[in-house]
Protein backbone atom coordinates (compact mmCIF):
# COMPACT_ATOMS: atom_id res chain seq x y z
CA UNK A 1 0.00 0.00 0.00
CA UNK A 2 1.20 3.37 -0.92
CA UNK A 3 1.28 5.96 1.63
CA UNK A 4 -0.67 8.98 0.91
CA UNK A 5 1.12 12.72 0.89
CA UNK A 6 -0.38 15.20 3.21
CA UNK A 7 -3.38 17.12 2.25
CA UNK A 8 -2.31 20.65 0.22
CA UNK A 9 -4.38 22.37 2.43
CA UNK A 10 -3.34 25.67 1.67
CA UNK A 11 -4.10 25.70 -2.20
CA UNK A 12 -8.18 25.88 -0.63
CA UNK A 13 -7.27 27.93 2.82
CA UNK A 14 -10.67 30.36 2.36
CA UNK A 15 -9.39 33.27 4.39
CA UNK A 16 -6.55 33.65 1.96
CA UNK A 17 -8.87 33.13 -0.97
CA UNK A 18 -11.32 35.65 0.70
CA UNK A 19 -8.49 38.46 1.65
CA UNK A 20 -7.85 38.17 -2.40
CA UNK A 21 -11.04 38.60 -3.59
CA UNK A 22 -11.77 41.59 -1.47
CA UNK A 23 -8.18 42.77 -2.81
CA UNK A 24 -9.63 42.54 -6.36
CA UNK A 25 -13.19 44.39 -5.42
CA UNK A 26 -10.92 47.36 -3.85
CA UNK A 27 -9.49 47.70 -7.36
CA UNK A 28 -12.70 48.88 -8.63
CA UNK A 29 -14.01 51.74 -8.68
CA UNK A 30 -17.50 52.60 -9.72
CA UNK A 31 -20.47 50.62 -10.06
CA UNK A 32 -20.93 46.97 -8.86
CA UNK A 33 -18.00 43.76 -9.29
CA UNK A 34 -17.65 40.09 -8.49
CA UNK A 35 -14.78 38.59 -8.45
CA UNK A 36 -14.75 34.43 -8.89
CA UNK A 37 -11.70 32.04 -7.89
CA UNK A 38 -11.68 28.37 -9.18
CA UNK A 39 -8.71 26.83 -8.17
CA UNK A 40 -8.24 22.83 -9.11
CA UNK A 41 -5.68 20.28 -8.52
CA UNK A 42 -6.38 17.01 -10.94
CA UNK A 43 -4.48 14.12 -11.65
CA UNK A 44 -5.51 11.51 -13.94
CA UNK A 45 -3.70 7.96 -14.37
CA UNK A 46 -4.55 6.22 -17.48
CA UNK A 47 -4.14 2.95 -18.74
CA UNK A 48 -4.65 1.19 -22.53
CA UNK A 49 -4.36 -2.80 -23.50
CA UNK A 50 -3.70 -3.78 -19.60
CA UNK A 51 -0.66 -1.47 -19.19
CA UNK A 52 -0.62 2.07 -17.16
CA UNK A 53 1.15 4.36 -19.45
CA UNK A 54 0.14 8.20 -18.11
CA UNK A 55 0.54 9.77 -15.21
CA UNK A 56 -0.44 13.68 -15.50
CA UNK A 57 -1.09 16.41 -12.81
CA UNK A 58 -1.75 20.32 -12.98
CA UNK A 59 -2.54 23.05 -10.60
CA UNK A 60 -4.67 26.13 -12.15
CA UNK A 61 -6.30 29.19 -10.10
CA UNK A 62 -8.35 31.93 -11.68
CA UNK A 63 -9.46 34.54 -11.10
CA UNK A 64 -12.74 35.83 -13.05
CA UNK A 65 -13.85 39.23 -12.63
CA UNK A 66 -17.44 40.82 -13.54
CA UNK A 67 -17.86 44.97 -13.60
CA UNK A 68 -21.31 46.24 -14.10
CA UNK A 69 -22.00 49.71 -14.18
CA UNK A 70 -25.58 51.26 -15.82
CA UNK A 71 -26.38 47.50 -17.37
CA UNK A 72 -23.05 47.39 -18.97
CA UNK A 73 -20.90 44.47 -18.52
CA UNK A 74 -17.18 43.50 -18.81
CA UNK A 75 -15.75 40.77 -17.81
CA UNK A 76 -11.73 39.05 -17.47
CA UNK A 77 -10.09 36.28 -16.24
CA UNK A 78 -6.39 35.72 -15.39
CA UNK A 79 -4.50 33.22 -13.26
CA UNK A 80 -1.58 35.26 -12.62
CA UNK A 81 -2.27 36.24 -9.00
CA UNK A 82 0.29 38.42 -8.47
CA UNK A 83 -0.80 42.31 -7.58
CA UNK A 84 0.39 43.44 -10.94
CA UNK A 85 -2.09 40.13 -12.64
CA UNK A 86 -4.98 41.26 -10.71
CA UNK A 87 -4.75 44.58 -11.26
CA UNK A 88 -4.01 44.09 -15.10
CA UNK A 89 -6.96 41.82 -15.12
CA UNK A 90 -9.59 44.78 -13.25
CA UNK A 91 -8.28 46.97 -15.42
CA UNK A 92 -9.39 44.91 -18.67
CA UNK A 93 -13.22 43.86 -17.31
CA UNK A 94 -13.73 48.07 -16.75
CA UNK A 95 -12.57 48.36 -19.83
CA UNK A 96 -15.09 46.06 -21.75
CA UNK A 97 -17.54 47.05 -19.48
CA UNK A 98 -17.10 50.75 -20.47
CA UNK A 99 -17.48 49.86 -24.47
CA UNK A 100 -20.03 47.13 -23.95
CA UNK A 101 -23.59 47.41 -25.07
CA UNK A 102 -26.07 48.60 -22.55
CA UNK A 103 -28.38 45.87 -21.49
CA UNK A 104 -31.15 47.22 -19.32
CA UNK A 105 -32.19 43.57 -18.27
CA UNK A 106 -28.84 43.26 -16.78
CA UNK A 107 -29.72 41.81 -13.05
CA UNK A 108 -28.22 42.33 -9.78
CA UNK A 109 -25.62 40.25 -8.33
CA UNK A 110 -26.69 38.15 -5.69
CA UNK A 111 -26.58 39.73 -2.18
CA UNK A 112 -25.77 38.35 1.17
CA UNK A 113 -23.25 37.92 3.86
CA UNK A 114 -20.45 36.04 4.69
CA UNK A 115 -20.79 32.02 4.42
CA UNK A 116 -19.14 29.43 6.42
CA UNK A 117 -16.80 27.88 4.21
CA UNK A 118 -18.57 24.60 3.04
CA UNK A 119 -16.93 21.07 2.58
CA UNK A 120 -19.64 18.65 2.84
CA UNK A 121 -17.81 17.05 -0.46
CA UNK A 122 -14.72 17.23 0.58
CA UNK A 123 -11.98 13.77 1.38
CA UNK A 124 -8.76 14.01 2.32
CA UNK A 125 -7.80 10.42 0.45
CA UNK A 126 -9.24 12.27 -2.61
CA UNK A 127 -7.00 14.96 -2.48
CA UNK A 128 -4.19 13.51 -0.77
CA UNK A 129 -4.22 11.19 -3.59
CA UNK A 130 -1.16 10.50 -5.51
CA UNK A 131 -0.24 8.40 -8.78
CA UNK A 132 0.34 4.98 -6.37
CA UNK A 133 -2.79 5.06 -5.34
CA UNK A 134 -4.48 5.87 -8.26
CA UNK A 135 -2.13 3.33 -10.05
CA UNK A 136 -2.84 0.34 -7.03
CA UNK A 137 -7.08 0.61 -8.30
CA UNK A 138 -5.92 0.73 -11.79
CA UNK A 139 -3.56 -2.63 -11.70
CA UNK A 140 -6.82 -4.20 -9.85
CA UNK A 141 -8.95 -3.32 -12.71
CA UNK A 142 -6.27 -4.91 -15.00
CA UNK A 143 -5.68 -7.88 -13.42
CA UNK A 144 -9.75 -8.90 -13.26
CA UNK A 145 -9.09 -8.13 -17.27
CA UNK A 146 -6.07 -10.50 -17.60
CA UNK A 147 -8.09 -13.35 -15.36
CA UNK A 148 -10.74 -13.67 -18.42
CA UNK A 149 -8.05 -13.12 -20.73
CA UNK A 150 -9.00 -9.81 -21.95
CA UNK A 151 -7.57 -6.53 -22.26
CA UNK A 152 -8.94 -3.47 -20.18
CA UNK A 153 -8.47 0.53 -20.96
CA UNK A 154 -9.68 3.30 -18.54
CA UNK A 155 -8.77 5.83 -16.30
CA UNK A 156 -8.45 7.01 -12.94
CA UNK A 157 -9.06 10.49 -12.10
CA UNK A 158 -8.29 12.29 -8.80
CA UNK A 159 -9.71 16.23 -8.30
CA UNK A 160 -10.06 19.13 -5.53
CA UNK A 161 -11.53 22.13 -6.15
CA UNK A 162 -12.29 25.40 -4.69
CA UNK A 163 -14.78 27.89 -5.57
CA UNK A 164 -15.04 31.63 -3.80
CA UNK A 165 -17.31 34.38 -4.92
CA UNK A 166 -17.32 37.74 -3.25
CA UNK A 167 -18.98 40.35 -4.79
CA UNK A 168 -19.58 44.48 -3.61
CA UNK A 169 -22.91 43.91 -2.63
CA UNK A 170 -21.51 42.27 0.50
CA UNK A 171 -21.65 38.24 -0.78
CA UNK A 172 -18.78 36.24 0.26
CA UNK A 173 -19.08 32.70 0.02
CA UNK A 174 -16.78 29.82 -0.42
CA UNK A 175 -16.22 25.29 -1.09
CA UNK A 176 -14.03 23.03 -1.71
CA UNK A 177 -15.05 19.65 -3.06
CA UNK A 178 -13.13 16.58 -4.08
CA UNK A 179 -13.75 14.25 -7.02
CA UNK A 180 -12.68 10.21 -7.57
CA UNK A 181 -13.82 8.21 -11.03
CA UNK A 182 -12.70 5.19 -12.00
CA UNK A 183 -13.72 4.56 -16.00
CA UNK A 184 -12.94 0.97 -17.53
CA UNK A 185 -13.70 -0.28 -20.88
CA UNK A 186 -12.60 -3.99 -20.77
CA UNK A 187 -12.32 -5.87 -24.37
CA UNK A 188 -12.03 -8.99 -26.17
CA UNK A 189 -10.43 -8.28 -28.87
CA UNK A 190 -13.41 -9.29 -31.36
CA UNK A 191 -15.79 -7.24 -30.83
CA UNK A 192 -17.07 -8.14 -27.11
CA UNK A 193 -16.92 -5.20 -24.88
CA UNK A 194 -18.11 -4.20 -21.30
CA UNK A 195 -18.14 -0.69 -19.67
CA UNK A 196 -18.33 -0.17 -15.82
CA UNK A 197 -17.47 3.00 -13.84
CA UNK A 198 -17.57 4.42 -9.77
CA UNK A 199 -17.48 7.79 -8.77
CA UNK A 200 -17.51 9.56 -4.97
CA UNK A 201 -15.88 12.11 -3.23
CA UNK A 202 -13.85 9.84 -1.18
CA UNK A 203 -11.40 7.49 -3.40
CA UNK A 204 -11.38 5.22 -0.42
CA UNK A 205 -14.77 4.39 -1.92
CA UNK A 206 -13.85 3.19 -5.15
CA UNK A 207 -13.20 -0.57 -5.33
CA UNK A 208 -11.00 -1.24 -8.41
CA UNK A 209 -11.56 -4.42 -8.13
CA UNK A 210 -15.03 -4.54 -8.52
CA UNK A 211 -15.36 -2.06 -11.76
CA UNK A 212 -12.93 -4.78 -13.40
CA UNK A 213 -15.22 -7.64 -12.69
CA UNK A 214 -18.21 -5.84 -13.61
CA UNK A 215 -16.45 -4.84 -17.35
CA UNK A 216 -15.17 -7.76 -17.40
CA UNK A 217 -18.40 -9.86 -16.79
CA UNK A 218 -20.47 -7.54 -20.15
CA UNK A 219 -17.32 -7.92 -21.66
CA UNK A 220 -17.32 -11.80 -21.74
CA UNK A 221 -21.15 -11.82 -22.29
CA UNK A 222 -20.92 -9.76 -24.91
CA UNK A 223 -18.48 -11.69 -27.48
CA UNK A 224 -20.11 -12.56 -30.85
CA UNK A 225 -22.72 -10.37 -31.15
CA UNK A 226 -25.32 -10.70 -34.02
CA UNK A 227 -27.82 -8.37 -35.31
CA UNK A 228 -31.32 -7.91 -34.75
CA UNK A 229 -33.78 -5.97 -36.43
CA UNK A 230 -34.23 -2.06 -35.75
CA UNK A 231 -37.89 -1.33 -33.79
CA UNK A 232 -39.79 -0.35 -31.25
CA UNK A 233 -38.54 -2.82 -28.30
CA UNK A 234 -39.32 -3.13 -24.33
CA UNK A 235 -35.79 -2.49 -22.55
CA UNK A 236 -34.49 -2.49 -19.18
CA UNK A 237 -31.56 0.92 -19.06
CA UNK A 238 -29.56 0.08 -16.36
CA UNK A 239 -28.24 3.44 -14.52
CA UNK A 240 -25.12 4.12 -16.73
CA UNK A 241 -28.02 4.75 -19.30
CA UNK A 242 -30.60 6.65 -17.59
CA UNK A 243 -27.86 8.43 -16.03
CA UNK A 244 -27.25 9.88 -19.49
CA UNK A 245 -30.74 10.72 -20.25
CA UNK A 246 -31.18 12.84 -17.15
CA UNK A 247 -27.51 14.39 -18.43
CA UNK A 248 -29.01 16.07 -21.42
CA UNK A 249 -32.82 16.97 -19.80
CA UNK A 250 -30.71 19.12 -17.76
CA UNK A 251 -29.19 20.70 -20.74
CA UNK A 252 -32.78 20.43 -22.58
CA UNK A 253 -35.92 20.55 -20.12
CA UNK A 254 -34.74 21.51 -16.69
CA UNK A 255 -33.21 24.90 -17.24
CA UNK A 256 -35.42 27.60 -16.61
CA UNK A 257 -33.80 29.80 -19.56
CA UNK A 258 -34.97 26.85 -21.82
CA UNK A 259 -38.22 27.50 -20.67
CA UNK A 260 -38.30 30.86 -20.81
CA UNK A 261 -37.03 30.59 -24.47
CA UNK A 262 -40.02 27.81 -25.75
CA UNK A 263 -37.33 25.42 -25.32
CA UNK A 264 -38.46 22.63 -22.89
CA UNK A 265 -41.20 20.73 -22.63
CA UNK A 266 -41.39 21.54 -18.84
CA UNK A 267 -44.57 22.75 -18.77
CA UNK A 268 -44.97 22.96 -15.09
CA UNK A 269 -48.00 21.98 -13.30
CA UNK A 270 -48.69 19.44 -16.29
CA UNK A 271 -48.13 15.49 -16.92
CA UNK A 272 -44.87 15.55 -18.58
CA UNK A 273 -44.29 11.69 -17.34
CA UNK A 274 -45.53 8.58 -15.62
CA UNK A 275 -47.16 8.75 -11.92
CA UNK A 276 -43.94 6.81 -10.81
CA UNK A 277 -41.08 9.13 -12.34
CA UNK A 278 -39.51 11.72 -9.16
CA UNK A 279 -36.88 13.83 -10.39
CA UNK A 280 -35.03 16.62 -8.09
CA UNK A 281 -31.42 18.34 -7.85
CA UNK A 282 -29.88 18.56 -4.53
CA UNK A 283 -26.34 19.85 -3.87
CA UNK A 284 -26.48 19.03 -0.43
CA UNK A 285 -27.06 15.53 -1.03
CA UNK A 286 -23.85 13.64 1.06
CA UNK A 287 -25.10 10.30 -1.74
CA UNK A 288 -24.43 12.43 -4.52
CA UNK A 289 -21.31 14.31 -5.45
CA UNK A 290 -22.03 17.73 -3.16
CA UNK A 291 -21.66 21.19 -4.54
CA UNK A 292 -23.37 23.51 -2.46
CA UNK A 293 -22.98 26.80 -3.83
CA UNK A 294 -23.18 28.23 -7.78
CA UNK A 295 -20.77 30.34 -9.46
CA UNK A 296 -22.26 33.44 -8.38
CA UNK A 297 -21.78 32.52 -4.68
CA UNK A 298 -25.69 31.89 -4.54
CA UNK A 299 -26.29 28.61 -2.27
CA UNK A 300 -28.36 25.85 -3.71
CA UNK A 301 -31.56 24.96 -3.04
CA UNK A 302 -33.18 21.44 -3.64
CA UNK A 303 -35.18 21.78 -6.51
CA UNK A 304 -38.28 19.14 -7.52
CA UNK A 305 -38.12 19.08 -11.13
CA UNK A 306 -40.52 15.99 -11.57
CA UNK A 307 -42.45 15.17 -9.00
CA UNK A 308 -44.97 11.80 -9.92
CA UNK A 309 -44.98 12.79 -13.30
CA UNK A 310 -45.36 16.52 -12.95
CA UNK A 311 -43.64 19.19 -13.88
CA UNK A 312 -42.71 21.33 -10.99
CA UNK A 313 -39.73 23.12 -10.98
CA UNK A 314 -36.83 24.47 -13.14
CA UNK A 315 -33.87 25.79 -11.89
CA UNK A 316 -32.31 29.27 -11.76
CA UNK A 317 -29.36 31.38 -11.84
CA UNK A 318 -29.86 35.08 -11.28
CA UNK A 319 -30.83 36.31 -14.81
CA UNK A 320 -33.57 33.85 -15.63
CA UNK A 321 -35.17 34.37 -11.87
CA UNK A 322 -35.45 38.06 -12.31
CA UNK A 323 -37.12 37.76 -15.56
CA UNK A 324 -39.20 34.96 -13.59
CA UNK A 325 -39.65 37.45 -10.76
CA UNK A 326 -38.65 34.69 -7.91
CA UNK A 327 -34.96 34.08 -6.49
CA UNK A 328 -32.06 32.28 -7.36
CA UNK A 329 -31.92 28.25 -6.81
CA UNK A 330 -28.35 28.42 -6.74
CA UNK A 331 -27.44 26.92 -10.07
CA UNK A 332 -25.78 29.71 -11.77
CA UNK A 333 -22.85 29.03 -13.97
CA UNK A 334 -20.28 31.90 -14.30
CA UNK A 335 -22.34 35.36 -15.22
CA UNK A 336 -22.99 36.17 -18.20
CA UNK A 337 -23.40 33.15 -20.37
CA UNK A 338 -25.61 31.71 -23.15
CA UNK A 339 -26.26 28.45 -21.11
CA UNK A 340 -28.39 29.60 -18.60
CA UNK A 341 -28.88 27.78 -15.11
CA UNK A 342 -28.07 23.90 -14.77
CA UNK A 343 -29.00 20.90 -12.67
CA UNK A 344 -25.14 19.45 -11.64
CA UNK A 345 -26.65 17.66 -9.09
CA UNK A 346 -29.70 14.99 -10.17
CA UNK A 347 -31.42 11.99 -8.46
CA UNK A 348 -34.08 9.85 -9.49
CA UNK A 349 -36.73 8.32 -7.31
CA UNK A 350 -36.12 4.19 -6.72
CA UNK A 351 -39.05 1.71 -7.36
CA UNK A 352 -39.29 -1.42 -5.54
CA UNK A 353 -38.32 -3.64 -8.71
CA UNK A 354 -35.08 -6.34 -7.79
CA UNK A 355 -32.94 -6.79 -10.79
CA UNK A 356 -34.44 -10.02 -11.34
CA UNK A 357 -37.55 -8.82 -11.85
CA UNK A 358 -36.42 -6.17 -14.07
CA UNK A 359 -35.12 -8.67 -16.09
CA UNK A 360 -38.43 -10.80 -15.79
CA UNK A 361 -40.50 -8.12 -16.90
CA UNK A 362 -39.23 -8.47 -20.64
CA UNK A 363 -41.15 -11.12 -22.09
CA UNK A 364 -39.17 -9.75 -25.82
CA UNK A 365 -37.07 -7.05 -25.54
CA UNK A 366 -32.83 -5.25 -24.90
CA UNK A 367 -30.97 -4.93 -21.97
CA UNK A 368 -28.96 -1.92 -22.66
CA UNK A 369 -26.12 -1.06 -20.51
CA UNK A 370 -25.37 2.62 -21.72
CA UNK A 371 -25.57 4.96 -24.40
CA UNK A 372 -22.90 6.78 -26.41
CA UNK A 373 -22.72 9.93 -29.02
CA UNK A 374 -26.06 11.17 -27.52
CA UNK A 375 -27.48 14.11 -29.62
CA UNK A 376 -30.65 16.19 -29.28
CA UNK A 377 -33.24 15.92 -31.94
CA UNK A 378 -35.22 18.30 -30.92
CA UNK A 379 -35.14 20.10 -27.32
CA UNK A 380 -38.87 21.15 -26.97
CA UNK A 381 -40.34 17.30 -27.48
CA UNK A 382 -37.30 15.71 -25.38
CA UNK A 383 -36.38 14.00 -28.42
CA UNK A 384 -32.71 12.25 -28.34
CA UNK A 385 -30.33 10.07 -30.14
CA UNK A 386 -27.71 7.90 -30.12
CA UNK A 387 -26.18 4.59 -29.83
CA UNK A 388 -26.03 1.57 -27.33
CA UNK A 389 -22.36 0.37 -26.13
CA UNK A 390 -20.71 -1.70 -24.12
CA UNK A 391 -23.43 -4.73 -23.32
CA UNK A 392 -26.81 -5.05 -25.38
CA UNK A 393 -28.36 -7.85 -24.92
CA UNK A 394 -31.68 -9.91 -26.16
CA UNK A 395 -33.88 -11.02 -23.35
CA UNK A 396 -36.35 -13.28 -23.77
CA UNK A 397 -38.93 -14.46 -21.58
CA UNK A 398 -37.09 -13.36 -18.76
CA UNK A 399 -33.79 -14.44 -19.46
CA UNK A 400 -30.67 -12.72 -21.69
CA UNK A 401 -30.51 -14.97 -24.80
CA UNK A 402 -27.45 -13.48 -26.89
CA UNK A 403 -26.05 -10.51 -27.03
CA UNK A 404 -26.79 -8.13 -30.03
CA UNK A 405 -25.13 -5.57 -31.74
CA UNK A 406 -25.39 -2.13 -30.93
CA UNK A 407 -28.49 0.25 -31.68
CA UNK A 408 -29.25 3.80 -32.47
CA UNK A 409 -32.07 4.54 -30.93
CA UNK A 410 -34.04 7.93 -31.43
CA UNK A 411 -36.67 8.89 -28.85
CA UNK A 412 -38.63 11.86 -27.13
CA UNK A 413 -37.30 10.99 -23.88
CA UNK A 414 -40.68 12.02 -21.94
CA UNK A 415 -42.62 9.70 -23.56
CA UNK A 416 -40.20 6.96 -22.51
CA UNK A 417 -40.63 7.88 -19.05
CA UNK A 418 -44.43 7.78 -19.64
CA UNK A 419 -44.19 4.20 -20.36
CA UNK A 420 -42.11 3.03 -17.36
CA UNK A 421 -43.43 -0.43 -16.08
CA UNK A 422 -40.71 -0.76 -13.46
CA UNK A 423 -38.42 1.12 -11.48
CA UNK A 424 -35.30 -0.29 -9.94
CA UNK A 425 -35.16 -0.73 -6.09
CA UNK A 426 -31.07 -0.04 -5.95
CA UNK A 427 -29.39 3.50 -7.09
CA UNK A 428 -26.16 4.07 -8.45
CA UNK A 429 -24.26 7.55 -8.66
CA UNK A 430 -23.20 8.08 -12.08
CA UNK A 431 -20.46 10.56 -13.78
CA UNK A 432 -21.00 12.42 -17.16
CA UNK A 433 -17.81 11.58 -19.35
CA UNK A 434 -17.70 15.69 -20.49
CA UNK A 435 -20.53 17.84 -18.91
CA UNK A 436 -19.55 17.32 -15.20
CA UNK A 437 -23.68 16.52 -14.54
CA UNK A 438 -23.86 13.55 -12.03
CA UNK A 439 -26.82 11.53 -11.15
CA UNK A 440 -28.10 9.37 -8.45
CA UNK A 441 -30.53 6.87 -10.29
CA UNK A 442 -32.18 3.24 -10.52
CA UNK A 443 -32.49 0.90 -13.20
CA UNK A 444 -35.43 1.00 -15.46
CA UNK A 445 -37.81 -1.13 -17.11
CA UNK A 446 -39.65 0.51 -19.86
CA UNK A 447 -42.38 -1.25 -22.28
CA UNK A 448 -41.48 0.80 -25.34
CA UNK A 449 -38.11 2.22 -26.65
CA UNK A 450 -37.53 3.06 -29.95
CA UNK A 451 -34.37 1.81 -32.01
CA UNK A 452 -34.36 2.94 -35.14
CA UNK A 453 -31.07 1.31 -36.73
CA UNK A 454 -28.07 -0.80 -36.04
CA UNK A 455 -24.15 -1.08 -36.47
CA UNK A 456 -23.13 -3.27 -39.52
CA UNK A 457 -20.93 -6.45 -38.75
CA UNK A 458 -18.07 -4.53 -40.17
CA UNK A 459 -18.24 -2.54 -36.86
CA UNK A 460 -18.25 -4.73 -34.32
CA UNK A 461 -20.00 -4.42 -31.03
């Protein structure tokens, strides 16, 4: 066992983050300013055909600053910290402010007093973390890949953040989080693949071990995959899957700029989906992966998006809630943007449903471990695409048959969820590979899901 080097605490010590913040707000003259600091350690050890062959590590801190003055805005970033950085870096948002377009919709910054520093996401093993241990969870990953004879590829990434936001209207608020995810893709070398991934706070969480046998257990169920024809198809989406799903109906639907623009079908107060579909975001959630504040220092508020079917809440950074004329939930990226507010932090409701039955409930139909190059069709109907990987199976009359190869499917993703026949009793916390959205969510069982192609044999599974 590798022994772990002491915790960098003073790369996240909040009263020196907060005595530079206010440093940058004195540099300001007229009219108001936030100033935003996102510092990040990550590491990442990656591995490819059973061998670890990376090890990579880099420090950044920013600093992002915001001048508003008679609904113009300017804003500038800089991670050289120095005096002479952070006064170069004031000195260039006043300036784009000063030759920016006015915008009289331009709101407020958020207002408020000094918050405790928060670290409910926060392990010490996470950021303590260096390559040995990340390398010790990737060697058990690769040896449950060389007992089956196969070859596994992955990565382990290690991350600590802090975020600070102090702004002149009196806001000063402050986190630090940390980050583990293990990713394995375990081959045959035919075509037979199998996907499995953890993610938590705490590293000391992750079992290595485990994610190999899982991969490796699709992986060796998977070999010699044959097609099937394209169509409409009962399917049980394990959580990798939905997890995805929920990824892009926070991009889509859940977003109260969408709304506001016609985008979503988040109608609220109507039947959007089935009686037994609960949806929320919580960023104070300990099961989840914690993040407690926004990037304009607002905290976060649970939010119930679905709530047995219903529509009943989108989130919202400061722009959207003062055209809405309510507050803030807290899930504000960095001021101004084109994205609008986002769910980071979702969780479905579980069913009652073992795997077993799950499984027993397809009399015809695909297992489908997860999807892959997910696109949006169209954002006001829900309607996404993309392709199964990693473990699709044929089920029939309750049991997996042969594996198949993999779909595209296209479907309006609430009318999916209208036609859920079973809901998984056991959760899983999944990580988006890009957007940094993770969800708590069950297994599903759903009677119809549309596929409306398939790989050729050229491609494999």
């Amino acid at each position: 066992m590798v022994t772990a080097r002491p915790v960098r605490a003073e790369r996240h010590d909040p009263d020196a983050v907060h005595s530079l913040l206010d440093g940058v707000l004195a540099r300001v003259g007229s009219g108001e300013a936030e100033a935003l600091y996102i510092a990040r350690d990550a590491a990442l050890t990656r591995f490819a055909n059973s061998q670890i062959h990376q090890n990579v590590a880099e420090h950044d801190a920013t600093v992002r600053v915001r001048a508003v003055l008679d609904g113009r805005t300017g804003v500038a970033s800089t991670n050289r910290l120095d005096s002479a950085g952070l006064q170069a870096v004031v000195e260039r948002a006043m300036a784009i402010r000063d030759r920016a377009a006015r915008n009289a919709d331009t709101p407020q910054m958020a207002s408020g007093g000094t918050s405790p520093h928060a670290t409910p996401g926060w392990a010490a093993a996470t950021d303590a973390a260096g390559p040995g241990e990340r390398a010790e969870q990737a060697r058990a990953v690769i040896a449950a890949a060389d007992g089956a004879s196969l070859e596994a590829s992955g990565a382990f990434s290690t991350e600590s953040q802090t975020i600070a936001v102090a702004n002149s209207r009196g806001l000063r608020s402050s986190e630090s989080s940390t980050q583990a995810r293990l990713i394995t893709v375990v081959m045959d070398g035919s075509g037979g693949s199998g996907y499995a991934q953890a993610l938590d706070p705490d590293m000391a969480a992750i079992d290595g071990a485990a994610i190999g046998a899982e991969a490796v257990d699709k992986a060796v169920r998977s070999a010699g995959a044959t097609d099937l024809e394209p169509g409409e198809y009962p399917v049980v989406l394990e959580p990798y899957a939905v997890a995805t799903l929920l990824e892009y109906l926070s991009f889509i639907a859940f977003s109260a700029l969408a709304a506001q623009e016609g985008r979503s079908f988040m109608e609220l107060g109507r039947q959007v989906m089935g009686e037994n579909v609960t949806i929320w975001d919580d960023g104070h959630d300990r099961t989840g992966t914690p993040s407690t504040i926004d990037f304009e220092g607002v905290t976060k508020r649970r939010v119930a998006l679905v709530t047995a079917g219903i529509a009943t809440g989108l989130v919202h950074d400061s722009t959207t809630a003062q055209r809405a004329g309510t507050a803030s939930t807290g899930h504000g990226l960095p001021a101004p943007n084109t994205w609008g507010p986002l769910a980071w932090n979702l969780f479905m409701q579980p069913g009652s449903a073992a795997t077993e039955e799950l499984l027993a409930g397809l009399d015809r139909g695909l297992w489908v471990t997860r999807f892959h190059y997910v696109n949006i069709v169209h954002g006001k109907r829900g309607i996404l695409t993309g392709m199964t990987k990693d473990g699709t199976f044929l089920v029939e009359r309750g049991r997996i048959v042969r594996p198949i190869r993999n779909f595209r499917f296209t479907q309006a993703i609430p009318e999916a969820f209208s036609r859920i026949a079973a809901v998984g009793a056991e959760t899983r916390l999944v990580g988006a590979e890009y957007s940094g959205v993770n969800a708590r969510v069950p297994a599903l069982l759903i009677d119809r899901f549309s596929f409306t192609g398939a790989t050729s044999a050229e491609e494999g599974a």
